[in-house]
C-alpha atoms as a PDB file:
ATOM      1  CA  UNK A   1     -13.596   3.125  10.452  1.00  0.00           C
ATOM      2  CA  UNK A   2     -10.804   3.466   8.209  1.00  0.00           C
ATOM      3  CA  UNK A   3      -9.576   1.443   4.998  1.00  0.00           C
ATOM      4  CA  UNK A   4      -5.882   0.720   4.543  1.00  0.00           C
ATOM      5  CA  UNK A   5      -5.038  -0.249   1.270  1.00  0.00           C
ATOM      6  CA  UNK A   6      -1.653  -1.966   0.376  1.00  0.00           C
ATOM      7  CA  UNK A   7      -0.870  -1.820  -3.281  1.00  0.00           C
ATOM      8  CA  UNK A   8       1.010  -4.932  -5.416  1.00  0.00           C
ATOM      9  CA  UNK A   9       0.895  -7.681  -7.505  1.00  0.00           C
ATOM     10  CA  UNK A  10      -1.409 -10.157  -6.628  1.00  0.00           C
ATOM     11  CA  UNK A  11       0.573 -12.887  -8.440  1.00  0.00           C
ATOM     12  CA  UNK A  12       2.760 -15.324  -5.863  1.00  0.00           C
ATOM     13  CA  UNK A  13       5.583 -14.329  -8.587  1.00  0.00           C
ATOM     14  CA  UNK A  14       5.382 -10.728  -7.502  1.00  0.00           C
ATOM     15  CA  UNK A  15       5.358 -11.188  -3.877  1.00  0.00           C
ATOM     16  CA  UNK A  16       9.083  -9.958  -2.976  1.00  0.00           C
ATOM     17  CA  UNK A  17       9.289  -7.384  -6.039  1.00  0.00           C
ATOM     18  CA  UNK A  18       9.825  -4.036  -5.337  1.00  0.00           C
ATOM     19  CA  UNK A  19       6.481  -2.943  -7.004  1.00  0.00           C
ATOM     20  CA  UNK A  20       4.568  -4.898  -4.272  1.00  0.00           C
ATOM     21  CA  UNK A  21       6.164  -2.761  -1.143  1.00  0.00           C
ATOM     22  CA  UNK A  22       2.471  -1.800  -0.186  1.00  0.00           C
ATOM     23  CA  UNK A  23       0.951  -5.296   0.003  1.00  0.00           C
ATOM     24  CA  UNK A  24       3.763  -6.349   2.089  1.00  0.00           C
ATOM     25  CA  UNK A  25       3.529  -3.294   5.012  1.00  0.00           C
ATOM     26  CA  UNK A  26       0.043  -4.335   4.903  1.00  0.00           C
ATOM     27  CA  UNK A  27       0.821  -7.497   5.607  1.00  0.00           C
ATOM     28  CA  UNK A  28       3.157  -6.259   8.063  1.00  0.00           C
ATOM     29  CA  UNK A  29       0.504  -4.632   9.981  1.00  0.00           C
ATOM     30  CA  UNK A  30      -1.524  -7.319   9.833  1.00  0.00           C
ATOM     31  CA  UNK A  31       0.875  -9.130  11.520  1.00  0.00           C
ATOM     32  CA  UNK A  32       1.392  -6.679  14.061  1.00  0.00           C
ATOM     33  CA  UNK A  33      -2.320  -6.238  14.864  1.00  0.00           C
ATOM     34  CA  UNK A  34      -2.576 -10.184  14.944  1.00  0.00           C
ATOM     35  CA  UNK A  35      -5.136 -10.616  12.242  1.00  0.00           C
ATOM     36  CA  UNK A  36      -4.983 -12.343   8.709  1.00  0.00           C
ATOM     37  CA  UNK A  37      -6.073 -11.949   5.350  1.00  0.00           C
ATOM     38  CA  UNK A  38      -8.927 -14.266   4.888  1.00  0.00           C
ATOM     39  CA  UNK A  39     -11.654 -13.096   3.323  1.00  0.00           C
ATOM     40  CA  UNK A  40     -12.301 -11.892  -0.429  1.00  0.00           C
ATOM     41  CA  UNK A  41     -14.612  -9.130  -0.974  1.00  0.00           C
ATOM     42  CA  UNK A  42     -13.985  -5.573  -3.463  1.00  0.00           C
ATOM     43  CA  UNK A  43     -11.781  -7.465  -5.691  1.00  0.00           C
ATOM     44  CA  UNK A  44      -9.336  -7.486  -2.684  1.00  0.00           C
ATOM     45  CA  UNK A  45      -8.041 -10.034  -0.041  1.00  0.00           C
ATOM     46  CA  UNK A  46      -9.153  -8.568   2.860  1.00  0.00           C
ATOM     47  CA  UNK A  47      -8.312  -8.217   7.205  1.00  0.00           C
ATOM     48  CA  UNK A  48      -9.901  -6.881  10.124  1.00  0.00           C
ATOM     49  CA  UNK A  49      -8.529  -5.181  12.903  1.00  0.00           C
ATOM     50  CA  UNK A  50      -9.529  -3.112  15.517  1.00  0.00           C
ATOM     51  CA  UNK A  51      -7.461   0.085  16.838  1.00  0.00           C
ATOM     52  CA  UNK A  52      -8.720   1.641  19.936  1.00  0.00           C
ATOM     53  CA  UNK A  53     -12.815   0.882  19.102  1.00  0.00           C
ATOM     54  CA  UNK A  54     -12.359   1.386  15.270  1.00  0.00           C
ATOM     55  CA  UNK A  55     -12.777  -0.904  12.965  1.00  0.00           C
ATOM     56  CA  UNK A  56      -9.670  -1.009  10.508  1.00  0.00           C
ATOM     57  CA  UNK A  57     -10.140  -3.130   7.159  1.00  0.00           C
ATOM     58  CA  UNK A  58      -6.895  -4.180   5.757  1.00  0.00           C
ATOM     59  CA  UNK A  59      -6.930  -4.906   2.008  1.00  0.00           C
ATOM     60  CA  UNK A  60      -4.639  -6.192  -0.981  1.00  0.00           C
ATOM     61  CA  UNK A  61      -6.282  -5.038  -4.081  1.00  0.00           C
ATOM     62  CA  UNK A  62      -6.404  -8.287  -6.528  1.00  0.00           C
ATOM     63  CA  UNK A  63      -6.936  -6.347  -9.756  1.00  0.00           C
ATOM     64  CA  UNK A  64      -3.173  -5.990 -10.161  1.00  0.00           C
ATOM     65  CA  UNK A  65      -1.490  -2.414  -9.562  1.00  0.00           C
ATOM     66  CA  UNK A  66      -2.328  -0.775 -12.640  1.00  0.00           C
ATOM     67  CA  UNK A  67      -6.226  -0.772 -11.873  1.00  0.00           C
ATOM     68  CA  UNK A  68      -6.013  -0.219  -8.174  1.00  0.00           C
ATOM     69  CA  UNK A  69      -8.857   2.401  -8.012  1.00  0.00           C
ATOM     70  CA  UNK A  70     -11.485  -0.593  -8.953  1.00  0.00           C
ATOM     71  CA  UNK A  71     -10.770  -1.971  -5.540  1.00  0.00           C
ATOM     72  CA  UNK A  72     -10.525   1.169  -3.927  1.00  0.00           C
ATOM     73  CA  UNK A  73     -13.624   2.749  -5.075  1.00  0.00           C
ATOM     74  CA  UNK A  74     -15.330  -0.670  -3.923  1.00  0.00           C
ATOM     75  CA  UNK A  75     -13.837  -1.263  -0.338  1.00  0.00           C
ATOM     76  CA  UNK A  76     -15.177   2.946   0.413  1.00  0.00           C
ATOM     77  CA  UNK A  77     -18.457   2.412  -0.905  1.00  0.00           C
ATOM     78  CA  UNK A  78     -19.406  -1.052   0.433  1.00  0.00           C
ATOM     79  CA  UNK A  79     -17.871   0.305   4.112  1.00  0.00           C
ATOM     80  CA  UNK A  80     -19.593   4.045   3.800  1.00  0.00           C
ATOM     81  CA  UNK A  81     -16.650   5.681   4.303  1.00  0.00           C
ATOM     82  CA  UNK A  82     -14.996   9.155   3.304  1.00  0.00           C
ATOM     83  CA  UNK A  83     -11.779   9.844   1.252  1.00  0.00           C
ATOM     84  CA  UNK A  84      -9.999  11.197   4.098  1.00  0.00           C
ATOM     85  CA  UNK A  85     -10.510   7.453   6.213  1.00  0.00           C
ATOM     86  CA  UNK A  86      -8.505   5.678   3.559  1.00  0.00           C
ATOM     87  CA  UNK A  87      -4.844   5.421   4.050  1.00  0.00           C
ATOM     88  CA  UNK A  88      -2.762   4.305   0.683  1.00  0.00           C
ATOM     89  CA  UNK A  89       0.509   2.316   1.271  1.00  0.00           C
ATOM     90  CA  UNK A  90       2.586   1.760  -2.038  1.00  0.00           C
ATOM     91  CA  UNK A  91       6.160   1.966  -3.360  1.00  0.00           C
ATOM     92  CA  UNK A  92       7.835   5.252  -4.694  1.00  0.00           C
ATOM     93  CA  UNK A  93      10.859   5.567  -7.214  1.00  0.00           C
ATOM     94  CA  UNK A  94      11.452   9.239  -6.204  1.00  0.00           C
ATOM     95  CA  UNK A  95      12.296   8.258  -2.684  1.00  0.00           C
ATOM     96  CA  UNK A  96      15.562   7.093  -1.925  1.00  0.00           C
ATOM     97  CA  UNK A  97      15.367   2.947  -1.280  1.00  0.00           C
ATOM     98  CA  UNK A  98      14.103   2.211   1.962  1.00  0.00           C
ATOM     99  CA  UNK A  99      13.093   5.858   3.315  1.00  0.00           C
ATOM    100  CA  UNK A 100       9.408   6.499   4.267  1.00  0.00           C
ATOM    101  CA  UNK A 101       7.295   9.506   3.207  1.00  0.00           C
ATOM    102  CA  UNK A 102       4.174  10.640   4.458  1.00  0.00           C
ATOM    103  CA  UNK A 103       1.634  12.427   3.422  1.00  0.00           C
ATOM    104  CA  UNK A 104      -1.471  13.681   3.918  1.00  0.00           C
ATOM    105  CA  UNK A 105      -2.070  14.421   0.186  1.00  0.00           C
ATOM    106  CA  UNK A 106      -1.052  14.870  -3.179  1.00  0.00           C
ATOM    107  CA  UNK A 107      -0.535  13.578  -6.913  1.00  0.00           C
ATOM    108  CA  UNK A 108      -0.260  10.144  -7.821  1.00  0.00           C
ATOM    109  CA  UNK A 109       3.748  11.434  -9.475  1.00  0.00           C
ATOM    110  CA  UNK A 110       5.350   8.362 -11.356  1.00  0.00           C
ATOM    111  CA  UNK A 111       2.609   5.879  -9.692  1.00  0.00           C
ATOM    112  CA  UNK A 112      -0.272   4.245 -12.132  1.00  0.00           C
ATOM    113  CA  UNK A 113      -1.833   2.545  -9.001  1.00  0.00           C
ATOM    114  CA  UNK A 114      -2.293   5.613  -7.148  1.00  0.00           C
ATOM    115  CA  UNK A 115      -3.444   7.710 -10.737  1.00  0.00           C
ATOM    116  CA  UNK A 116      -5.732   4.882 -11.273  1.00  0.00           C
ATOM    117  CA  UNK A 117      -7.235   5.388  -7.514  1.00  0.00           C
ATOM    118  CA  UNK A 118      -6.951   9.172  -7.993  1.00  0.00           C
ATOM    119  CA  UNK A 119      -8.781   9.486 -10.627  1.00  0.00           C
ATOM    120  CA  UNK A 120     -11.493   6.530 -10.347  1.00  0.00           C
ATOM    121  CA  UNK A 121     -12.299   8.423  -6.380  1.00  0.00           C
ATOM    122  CA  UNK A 122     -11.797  11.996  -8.053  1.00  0.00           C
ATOM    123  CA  UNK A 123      -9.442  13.333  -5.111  1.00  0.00           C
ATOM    124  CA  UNK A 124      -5.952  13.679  -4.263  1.00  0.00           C
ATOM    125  CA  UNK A 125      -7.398  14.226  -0.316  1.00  0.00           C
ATOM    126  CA  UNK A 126      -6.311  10.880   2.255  1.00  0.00           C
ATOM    127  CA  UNK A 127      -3.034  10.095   3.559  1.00  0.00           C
ATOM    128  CA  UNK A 128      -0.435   7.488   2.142  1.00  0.00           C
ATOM    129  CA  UNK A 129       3.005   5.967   2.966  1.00  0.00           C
ATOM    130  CA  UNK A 130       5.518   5.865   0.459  1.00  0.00           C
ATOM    131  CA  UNK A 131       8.134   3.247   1.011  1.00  0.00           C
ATOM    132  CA  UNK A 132      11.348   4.498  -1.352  1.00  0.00           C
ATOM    133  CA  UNK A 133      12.529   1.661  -3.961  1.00  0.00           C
ATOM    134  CA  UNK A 134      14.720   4.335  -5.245  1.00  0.00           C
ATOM    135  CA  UNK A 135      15.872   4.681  -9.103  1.00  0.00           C
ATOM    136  CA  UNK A 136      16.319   1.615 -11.132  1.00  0.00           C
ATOM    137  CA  UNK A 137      20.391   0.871 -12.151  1.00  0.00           C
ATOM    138  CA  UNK A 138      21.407   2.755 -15.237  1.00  0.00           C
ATOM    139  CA  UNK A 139      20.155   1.068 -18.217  1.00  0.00           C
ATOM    140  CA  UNK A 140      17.270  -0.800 -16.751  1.00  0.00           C
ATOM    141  CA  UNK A 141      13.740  -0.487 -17.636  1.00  0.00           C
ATOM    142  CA  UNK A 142      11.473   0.805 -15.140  1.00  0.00           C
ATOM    143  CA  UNK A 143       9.136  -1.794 -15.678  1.00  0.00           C
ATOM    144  CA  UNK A 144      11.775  -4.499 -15.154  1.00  0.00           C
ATOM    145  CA  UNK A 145      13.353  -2.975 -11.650  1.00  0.00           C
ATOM    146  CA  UNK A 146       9.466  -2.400  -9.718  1.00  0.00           C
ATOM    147  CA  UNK A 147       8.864  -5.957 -10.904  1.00  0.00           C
ATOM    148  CA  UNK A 148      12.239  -7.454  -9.949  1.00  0.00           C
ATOM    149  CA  UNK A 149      12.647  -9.561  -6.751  1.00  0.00           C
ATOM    150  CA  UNK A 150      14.165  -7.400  -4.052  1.00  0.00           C
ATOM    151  CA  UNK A 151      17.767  -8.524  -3.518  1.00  0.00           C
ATOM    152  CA  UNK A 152      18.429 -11.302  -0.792  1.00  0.00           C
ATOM    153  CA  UNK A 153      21.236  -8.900   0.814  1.00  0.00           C
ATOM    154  CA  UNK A 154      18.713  -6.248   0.971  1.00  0.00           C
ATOM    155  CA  UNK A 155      15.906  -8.202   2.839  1.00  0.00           C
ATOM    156  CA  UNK A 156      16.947  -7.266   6.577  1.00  0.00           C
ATOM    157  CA  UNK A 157      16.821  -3.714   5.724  1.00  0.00           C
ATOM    158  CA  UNK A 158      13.400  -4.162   3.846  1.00  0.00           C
ATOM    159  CA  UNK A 159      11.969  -5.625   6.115  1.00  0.00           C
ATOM    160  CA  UNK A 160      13.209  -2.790   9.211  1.00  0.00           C
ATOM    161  CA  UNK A 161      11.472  -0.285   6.324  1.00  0.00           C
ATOM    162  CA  UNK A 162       7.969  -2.530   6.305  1.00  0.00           C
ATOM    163  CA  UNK A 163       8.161  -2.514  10.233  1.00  0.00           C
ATOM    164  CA  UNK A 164       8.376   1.434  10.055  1.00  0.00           C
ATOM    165  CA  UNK A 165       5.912   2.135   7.821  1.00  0.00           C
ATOM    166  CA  UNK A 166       3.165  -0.277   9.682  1.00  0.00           C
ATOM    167  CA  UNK A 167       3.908   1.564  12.783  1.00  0.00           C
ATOM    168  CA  UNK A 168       3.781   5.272  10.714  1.00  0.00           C
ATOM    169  CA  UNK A 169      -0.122   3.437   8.970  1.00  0.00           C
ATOM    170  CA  UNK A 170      -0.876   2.642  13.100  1.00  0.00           C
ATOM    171  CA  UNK A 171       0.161   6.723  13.857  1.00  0.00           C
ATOM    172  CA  UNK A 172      -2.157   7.623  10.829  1.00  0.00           C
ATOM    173  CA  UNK A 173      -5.208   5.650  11.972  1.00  0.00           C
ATOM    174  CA  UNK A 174      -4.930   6.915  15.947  1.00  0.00           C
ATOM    175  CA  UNK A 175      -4.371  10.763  14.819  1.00  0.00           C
ATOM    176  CA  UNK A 176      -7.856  10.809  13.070  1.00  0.00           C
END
């Protein structure tokens, strides 16, 4: 079994911001593995899929990106499953917009989501895709570029990025 875990805004207002990059390559996946978000448990909307025999659960954490780690401590303990079966999809400033990273570990960096999950599971140890939003124009505040609405123009290319990383979270799940 392993637990994807999108991270976002669970508010319809945040749905094309740039802070909600992980709940929509979730959703992405989702929609590659032909299943839908439909039922609420862990404080998170939650899928099922199935990859070769194993069970995948797909969730969107509801308890807003700052207290991911609620969620995520939740979905691995109701589903008995280790550290190193959840994969953690999420946006990154310090990648440039619309590159993929992945990793198999490491700090949470500029991220309050992933130091809220670090620290609520007490390990850096399981894989996660960081989809690059890059830096935020000069003069903007941080806070006000992740929870912008991702520019119409840049949509296509978004959306080729979301594609990518569902097919690097379908890599992750069949190399394990």
């Amino acid at each position: 079994m392993k637990i994807v875990v999108g991270l976002g805004n669970c508010e319809a207002r945040y749905a094309h911001t740039h802070h909600n990059m992980g709940f929509l390559a979730v959703e992405c996946l989702a929609s590659k593995l032909n299943v839908k978000f439909k039922t609420k448990e862990c404080e998170s909307l939650v899928a099922k899929a199935y990859i070769g025999g194993d069970t995948i659960v797909l969730a969107e954490p509801q308890t807003y990106m700052n207290l991911s780690g609620v969620a995520v401590k939740q979905l691995l303990a109701k589903y008995k499953c280790d550290i190193s079966d959840l994969i953690v999809v999420y946006d990154d400033i310090d990648i440039p917009r619309y590159s993929l990273r992945v990793r198999q570990s490491g700090s949470a960096g500029t991220h309050n989501g992933m130091r809220n999950i670090i620290e609520l599971i007490k390990s850096e140890q399981f894989p996660r895709v960081r989809v690059g939003i890059g830096k935020p124009p000069e003069g903007m505040p941080l806070v006000d570029f992740v929870l912008c609405e991702v520019p119409k123009s840049d949509r296509e290319q978004m959306a080729k990025t979301l594609e990518a990383a569902a097919d690097e979270i379908i890599k992750l799940i069949c190399s394990k």
